[in-house]
PDB file of N, CA and C in Angstrom:
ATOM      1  N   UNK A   1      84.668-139.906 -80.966  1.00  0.00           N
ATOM      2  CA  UNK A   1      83.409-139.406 -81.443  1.00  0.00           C
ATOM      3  C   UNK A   1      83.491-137.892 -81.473  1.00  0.00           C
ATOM      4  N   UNK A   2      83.060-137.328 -82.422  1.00  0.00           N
ATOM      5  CA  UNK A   2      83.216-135.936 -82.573  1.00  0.00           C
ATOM      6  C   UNK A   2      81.840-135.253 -81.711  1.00  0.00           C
ATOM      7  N   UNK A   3      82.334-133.856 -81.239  1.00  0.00           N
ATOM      8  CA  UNK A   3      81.381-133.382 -81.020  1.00  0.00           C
ATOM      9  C   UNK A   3      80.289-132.995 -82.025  1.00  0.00           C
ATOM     10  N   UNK A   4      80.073-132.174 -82.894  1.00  0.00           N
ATOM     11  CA  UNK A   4      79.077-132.472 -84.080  1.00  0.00           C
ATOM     12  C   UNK A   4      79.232-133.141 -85.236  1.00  0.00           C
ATOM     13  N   UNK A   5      79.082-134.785 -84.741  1.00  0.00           N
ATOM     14  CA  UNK A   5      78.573-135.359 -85.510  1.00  0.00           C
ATOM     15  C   UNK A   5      77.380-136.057 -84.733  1.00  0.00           C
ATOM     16  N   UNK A   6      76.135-136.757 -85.501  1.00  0.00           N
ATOM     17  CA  UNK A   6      75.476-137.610 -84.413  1.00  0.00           C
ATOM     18  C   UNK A   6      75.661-138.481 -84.194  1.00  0.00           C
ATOM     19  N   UNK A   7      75.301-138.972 -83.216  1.00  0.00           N
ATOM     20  CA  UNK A   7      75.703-140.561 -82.535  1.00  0.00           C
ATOM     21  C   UNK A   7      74.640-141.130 -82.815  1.00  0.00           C
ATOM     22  N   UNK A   8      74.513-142.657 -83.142  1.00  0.00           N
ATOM     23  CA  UNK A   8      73.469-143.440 -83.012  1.00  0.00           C
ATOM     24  C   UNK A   8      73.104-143.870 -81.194  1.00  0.00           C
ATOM     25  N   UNK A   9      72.441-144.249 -81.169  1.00  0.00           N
ATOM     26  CA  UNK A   9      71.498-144.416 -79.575  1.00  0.00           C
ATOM     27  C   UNK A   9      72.412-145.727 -79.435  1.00  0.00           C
ATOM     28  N   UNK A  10      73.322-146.690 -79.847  1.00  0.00           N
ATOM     29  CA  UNK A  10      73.910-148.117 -79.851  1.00  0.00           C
ATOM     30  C   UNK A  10      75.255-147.354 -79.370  1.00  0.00           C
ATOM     31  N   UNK A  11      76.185-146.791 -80.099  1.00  0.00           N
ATOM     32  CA  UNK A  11      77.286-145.923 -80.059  1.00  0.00           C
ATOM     33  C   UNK A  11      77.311-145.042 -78.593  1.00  0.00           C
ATOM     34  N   UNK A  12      76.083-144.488 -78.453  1.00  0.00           N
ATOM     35  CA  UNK A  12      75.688-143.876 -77.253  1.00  0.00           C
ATOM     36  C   UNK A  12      75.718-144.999 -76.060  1.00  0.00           C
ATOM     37  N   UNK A  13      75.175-145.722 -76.168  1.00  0.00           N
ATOM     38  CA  UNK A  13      75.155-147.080 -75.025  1.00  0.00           C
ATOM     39  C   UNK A  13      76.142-147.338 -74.924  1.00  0.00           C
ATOM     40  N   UNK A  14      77.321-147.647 -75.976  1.00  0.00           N
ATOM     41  CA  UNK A  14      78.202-148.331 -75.490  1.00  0.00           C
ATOM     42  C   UNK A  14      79.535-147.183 -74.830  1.00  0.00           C
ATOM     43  N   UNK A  15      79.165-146.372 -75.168  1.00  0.00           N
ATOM     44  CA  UNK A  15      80.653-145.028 -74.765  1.00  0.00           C
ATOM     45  C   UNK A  15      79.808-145.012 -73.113  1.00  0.00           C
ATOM     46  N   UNK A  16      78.488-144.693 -72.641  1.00  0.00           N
ATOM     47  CA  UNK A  16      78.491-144.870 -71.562  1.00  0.00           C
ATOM     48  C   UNK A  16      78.366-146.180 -70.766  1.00  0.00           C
ATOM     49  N   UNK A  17      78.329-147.559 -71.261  1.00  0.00           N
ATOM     50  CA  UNK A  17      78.442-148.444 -70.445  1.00  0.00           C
ATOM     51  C   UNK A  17      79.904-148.809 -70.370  1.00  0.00           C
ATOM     52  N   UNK A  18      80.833-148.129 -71.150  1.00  0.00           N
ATOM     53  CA  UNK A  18      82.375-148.151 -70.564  1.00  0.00           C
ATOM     54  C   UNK A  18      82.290-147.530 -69.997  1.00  0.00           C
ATOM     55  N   UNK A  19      82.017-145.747 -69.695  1.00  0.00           N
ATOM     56  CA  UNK A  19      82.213-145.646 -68.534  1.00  0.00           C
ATOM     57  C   UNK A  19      81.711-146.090 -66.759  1.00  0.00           C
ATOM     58  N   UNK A  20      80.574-146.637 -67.216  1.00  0.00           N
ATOM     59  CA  UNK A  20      80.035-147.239 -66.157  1.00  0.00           C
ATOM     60  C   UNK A  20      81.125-148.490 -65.530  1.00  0.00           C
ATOM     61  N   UNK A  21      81.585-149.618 -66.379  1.00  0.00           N
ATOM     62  CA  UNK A  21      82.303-149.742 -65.981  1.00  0.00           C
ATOM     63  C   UNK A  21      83.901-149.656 -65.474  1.00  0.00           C
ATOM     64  N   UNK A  22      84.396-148.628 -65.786  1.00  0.00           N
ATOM     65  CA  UNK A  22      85.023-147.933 -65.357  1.00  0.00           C
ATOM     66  C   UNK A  22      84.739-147.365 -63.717  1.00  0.00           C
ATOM     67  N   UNK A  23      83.819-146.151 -63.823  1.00  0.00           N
ATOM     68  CA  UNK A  23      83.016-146.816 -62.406  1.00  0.00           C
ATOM     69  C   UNK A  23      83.318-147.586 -61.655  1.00  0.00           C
ATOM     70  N   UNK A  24      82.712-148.755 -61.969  1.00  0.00           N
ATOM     71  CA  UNK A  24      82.193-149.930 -60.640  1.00  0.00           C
ATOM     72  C   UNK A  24      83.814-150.584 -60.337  1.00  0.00           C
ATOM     73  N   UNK A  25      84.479-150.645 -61.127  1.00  0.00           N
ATOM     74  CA  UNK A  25      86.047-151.403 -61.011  1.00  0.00           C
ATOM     75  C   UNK A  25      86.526-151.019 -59.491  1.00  0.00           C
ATOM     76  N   UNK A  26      86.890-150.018 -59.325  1.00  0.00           N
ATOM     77  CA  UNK A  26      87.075-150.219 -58.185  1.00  0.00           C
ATOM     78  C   UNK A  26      86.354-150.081 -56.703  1.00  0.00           C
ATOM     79  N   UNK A  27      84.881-150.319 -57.025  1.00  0.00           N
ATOM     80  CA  UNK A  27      84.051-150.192 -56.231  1.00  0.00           C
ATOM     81  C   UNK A  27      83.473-151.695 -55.843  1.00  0.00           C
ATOM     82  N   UNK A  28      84.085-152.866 -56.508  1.00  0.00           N
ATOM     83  CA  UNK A  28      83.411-154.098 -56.761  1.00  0.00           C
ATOM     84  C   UNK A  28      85.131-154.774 -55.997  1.00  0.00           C
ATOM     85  N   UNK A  29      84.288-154.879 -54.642  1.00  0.00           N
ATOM     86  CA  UNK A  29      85.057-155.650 -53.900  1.00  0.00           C
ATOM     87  C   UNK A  29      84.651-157.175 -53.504  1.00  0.00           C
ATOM     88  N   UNK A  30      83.197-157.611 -53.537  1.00  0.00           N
ATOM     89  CA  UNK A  30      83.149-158.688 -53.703  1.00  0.00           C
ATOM     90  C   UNK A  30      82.852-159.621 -54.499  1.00  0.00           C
ATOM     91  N   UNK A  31      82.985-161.316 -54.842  1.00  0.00           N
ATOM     92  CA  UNK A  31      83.222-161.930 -55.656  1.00  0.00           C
ATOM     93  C   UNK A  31      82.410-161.874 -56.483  1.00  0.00           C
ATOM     94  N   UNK A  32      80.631-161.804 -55.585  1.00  0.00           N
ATOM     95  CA  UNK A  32      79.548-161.749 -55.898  1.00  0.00           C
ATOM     96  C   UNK A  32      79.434-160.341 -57.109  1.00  0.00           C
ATOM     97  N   UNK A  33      79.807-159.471 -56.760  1.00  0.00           N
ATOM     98  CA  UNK A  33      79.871-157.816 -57.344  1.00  0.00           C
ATOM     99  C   UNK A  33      80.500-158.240 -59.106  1.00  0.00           C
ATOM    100  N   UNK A  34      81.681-158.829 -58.372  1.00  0.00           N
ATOM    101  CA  UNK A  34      82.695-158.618 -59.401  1.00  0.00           C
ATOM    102  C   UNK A  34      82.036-159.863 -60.782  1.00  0.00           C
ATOM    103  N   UNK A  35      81.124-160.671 -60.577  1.00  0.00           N
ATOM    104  CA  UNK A  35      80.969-161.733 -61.254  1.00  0.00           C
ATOM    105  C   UNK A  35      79.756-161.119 -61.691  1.00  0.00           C
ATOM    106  N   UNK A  36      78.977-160.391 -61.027  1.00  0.00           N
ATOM    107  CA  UNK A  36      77.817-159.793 -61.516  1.00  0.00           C
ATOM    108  C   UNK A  36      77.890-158.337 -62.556  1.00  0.00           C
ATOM    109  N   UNK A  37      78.695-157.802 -62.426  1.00  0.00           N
ATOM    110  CA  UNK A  37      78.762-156.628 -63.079  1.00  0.00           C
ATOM    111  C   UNK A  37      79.920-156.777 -64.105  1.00  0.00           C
ATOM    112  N   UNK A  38      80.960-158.076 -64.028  1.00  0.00           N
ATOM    113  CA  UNK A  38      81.688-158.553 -65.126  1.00  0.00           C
ATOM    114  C   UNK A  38      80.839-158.675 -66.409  1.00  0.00           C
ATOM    115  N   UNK A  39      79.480-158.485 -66.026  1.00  0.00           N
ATOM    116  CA  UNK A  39      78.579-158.998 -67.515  1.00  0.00           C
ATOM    117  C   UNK A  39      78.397-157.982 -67.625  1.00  0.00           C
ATOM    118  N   UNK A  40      78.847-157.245 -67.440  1.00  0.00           N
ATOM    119  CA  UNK A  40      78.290-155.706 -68.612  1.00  0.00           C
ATOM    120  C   UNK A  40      79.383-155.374 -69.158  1.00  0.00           C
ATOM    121  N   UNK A  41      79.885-156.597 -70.351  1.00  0.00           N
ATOM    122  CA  UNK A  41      80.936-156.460 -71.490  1.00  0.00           C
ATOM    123  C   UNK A  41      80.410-155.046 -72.400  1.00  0.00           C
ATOM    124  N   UNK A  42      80.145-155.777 -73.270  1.00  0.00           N
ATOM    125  CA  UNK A  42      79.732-155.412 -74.783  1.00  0.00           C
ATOM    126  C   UNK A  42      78.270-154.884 -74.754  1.00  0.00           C
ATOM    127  N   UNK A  43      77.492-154.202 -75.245  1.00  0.00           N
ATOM    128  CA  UNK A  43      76.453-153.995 -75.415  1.00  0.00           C
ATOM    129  C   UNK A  43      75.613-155.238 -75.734  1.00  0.00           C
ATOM    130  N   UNK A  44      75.726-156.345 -76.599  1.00  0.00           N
ATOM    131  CA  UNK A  44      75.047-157.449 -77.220  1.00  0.00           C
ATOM    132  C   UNK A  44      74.579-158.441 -75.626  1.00  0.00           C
ATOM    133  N   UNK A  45      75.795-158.369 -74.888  1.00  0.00           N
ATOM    134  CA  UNK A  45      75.619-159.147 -73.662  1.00  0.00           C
ATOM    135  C   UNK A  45      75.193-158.590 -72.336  1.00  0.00           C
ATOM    136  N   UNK A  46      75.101-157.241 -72.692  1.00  0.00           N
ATOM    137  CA  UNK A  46      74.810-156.493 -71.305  1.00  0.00           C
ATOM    138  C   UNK A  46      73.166-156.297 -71.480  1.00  0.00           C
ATOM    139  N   UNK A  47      72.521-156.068 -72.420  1.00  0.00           N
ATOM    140  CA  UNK A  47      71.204-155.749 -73.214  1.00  0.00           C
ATOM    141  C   UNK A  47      70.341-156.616 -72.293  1.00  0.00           C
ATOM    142  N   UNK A  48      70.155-157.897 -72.347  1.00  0.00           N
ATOM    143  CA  UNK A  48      69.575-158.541 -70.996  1.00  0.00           C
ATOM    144  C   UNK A  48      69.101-157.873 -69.759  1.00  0.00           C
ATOM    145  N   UNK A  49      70.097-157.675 -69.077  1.00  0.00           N
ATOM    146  CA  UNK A  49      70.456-156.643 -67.680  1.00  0.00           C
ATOM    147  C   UNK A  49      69.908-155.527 -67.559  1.00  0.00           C
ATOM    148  N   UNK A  50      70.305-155.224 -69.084  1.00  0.00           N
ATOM    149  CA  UNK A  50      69.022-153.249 -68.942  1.00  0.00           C
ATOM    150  C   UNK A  50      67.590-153.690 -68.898  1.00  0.00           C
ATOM    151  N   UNK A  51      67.747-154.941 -69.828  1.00  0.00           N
ATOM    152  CA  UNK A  51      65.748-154.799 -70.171  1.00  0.00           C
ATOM    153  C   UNK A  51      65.347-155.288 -69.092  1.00  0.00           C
ATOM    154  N   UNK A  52      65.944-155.797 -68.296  1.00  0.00           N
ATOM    155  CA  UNK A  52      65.621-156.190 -66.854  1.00  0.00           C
ATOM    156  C   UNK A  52      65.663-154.770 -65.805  1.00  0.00           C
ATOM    157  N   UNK A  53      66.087-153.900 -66.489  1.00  0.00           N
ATOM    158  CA  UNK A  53      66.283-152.379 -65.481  1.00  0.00           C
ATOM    159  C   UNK A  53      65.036-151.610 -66.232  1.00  0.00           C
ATOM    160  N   UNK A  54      64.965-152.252 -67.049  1.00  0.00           N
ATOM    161  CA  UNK A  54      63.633-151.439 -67.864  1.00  0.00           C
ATOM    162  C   UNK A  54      62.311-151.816 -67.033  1.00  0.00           C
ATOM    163  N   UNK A  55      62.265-153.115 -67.342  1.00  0.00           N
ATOM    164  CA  UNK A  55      61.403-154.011 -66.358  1.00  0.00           C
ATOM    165  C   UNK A  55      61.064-153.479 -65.004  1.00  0.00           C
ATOM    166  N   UNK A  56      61.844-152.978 -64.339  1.00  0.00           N
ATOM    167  CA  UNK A  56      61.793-153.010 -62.881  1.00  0.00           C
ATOM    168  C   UNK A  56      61.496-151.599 -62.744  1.00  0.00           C
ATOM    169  N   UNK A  57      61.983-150.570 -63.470  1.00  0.00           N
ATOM    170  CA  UNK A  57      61.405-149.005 -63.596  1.00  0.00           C
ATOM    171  C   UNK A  57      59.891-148.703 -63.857  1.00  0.00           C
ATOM    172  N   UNK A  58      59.863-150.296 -64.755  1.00  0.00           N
ATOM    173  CA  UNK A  58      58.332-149.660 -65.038  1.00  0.00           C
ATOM    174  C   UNK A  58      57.375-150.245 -64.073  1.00  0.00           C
ATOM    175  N   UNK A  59      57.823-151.045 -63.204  1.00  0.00           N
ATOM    176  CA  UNK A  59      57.861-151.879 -61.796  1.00  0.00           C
ATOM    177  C   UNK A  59      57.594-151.322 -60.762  1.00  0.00           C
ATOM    178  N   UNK A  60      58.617-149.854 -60.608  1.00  0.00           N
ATOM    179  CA  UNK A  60      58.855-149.049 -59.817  1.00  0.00           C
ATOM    180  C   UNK A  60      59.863-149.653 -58.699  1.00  0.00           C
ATOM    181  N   UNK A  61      60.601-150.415 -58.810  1.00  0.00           N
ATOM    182  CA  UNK A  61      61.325-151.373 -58.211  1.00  0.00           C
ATOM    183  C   UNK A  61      62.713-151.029 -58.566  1.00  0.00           C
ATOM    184  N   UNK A  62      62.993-150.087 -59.254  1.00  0.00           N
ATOM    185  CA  UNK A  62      64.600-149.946 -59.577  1.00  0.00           C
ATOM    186  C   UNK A  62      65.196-149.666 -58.759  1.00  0.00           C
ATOM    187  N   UNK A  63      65.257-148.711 -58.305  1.00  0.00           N
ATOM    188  CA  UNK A  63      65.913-148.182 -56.843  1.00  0.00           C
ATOM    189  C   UNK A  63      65.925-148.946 -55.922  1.00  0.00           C
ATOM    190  N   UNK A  64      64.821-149.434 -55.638  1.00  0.00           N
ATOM    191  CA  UNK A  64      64.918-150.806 -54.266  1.00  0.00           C
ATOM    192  C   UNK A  64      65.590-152.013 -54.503  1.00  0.00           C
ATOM    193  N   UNK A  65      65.560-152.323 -55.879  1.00  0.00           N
ATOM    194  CA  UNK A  65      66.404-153.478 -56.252  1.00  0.00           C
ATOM    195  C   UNK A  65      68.508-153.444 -55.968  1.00  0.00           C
ATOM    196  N   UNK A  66      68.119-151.916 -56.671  1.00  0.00           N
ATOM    197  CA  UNK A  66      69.350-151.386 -56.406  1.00  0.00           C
ATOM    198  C   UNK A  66      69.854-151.350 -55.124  1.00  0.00           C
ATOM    199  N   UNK A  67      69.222-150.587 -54.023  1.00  0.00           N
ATOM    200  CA  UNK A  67      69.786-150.752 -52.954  1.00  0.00           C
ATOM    201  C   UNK A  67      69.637-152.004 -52.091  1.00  0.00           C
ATOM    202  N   UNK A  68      68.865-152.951 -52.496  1.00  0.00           N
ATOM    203  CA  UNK A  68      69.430-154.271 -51.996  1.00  0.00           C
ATOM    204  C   UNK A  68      70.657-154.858 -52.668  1.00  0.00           C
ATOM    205  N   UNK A  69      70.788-155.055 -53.739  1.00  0.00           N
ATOM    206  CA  UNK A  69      72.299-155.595 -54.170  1.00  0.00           C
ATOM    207  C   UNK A  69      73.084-154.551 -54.138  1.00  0.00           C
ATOM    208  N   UNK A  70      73.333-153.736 -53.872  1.00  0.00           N
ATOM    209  CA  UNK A  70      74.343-152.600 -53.621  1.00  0.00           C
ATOM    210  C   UNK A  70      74.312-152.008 -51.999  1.00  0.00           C
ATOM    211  N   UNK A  71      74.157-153.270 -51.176  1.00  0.00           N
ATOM    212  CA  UNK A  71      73.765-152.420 -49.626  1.00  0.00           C
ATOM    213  C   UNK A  71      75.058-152.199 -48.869  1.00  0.00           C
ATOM    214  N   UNK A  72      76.273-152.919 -49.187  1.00  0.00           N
ATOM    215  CA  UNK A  72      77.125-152.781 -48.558  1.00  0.00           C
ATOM    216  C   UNK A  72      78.203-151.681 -49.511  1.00  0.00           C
ATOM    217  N   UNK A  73      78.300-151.344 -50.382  1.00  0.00           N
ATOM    218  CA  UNK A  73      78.423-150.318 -50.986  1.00  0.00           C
ATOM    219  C   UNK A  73      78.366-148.609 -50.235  1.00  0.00           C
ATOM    220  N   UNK A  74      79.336-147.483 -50.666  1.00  0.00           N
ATOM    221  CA  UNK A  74      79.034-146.593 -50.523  1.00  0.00           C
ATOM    222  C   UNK A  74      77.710-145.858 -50.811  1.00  0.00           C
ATOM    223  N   UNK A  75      76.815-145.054 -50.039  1.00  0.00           N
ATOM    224  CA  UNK A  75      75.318-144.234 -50.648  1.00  0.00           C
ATOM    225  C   UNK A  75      75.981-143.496 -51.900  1.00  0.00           C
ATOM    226  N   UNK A  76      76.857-142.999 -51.894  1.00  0.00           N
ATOM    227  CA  UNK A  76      77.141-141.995 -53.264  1.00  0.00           C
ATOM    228  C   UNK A  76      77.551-142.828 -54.522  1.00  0.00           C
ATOM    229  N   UNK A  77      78.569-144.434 -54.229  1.00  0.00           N
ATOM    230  CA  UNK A  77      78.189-145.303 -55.217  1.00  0.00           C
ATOM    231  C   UNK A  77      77.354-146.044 -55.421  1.00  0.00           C
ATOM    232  N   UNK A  78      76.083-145.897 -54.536  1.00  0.00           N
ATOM    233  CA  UNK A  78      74.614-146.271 -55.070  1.00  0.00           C
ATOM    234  C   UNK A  78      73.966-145.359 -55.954  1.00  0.00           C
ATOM    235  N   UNK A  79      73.959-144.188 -55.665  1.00  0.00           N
ATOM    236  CA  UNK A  79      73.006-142.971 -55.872  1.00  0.00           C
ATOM    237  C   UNK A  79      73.387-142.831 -57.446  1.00  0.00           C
ATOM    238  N   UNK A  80      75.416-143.768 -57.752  1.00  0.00           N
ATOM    239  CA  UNK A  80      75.464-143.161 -59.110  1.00  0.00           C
ATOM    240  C   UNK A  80      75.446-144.366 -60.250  1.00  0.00           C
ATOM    241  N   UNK A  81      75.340-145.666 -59.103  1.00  0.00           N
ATOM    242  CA  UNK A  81      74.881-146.439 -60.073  1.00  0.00           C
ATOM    243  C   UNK A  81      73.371-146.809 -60.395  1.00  0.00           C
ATOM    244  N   UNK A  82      72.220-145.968 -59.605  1.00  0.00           N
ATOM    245  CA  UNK A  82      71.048-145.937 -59.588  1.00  0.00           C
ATOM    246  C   UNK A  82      71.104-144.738 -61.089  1.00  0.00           C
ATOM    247  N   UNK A  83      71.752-143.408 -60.794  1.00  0.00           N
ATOM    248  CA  UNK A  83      71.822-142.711 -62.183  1.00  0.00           C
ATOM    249  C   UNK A  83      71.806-143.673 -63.291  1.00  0.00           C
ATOM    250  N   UNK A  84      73.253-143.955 -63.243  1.00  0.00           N
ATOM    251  CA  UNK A  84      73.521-144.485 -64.633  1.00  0.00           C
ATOM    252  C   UNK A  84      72.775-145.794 -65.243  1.00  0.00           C
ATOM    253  N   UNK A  85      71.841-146.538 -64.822  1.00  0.00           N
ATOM    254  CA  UNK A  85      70.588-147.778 -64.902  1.00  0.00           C
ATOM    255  C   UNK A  85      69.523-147.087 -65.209  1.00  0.00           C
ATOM    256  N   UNK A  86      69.256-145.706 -64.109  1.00  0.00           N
ATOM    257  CA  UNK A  86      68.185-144.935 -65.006  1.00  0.00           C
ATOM    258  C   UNK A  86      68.319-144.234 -66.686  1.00  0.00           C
ATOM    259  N   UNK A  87      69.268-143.573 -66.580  1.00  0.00           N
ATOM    260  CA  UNK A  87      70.017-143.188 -67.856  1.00  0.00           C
ATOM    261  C   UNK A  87      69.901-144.328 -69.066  1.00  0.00           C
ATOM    262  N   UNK A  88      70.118-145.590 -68.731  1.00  0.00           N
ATOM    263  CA  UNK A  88      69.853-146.910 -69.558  1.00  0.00           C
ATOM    264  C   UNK A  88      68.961-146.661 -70.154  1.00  0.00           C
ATOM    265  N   UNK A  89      68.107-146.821 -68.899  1.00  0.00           N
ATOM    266  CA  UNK A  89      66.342-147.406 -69.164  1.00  0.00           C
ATOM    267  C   UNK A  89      65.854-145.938 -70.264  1.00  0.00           C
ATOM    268  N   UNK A  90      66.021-144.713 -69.747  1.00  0.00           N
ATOM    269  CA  UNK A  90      65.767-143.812 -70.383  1.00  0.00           C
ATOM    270  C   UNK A  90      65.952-143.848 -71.934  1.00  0.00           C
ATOM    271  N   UNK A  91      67.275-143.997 -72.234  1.00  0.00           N
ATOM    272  CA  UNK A  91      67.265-144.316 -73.408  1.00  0.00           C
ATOM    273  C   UNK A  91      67.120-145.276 -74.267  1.00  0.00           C
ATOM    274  N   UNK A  92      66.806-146.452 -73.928  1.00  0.00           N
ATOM    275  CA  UNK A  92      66.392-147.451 -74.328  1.00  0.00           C
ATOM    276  C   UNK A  92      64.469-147.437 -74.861  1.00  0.00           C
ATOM    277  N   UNK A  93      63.999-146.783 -73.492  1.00  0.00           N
ATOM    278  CA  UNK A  93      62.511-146.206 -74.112  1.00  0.00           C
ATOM    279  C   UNK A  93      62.337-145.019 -74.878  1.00  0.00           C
ATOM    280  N   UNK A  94      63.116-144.795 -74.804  1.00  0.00           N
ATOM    281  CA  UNK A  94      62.951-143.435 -75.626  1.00  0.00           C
ATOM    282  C   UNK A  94      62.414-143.340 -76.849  1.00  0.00           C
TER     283      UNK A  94
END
């Protein structure tokens, strides 16, 4: 992707939900982790999962959700997978 050209908001999702998972790979030590965050393929199949992060922001529940399934996890790989779900939701309402 070039720097000036524009990106569509889809193109945008998907360059950062590779890096997200990129991310979690080696942070997803259990089976549970690894089977749960295996679904954030493709944008078409991950889309579910956000609108469910959308859901829960507007909930006010994101963060708490987060740090219950992420409790045995590092705080700094919470804090950056709490970023990058907000970052989602953000652009998804946007």
């Amino acid at each position: 992707m070039s720097c000036c050209q524009p990106t569509t908001r889809r193109a945008f999702l998907e360059e950062k939900l590779g890096n997200f998972r990129k991310f979690l790979e080696p942070h997803c030590s259990t089976d549970e982790h690894k089977a749960y965050f295996s679904k954030f393929g493709d944008l078409d199949s991950t889309m579910p999962h956000l609108l469910q992060c959308v859901a829960l922001q507007k909930a006010g529940t994101l963060g708490t959700a987060v740090d219950l399934y992420c409790a045995e996890l590092p705080a700094e790989v919470v804090d950056k997978v709490k970023r990058y779900l907000t970052m989602f939701v953000e652009v998804l309402t946007s």
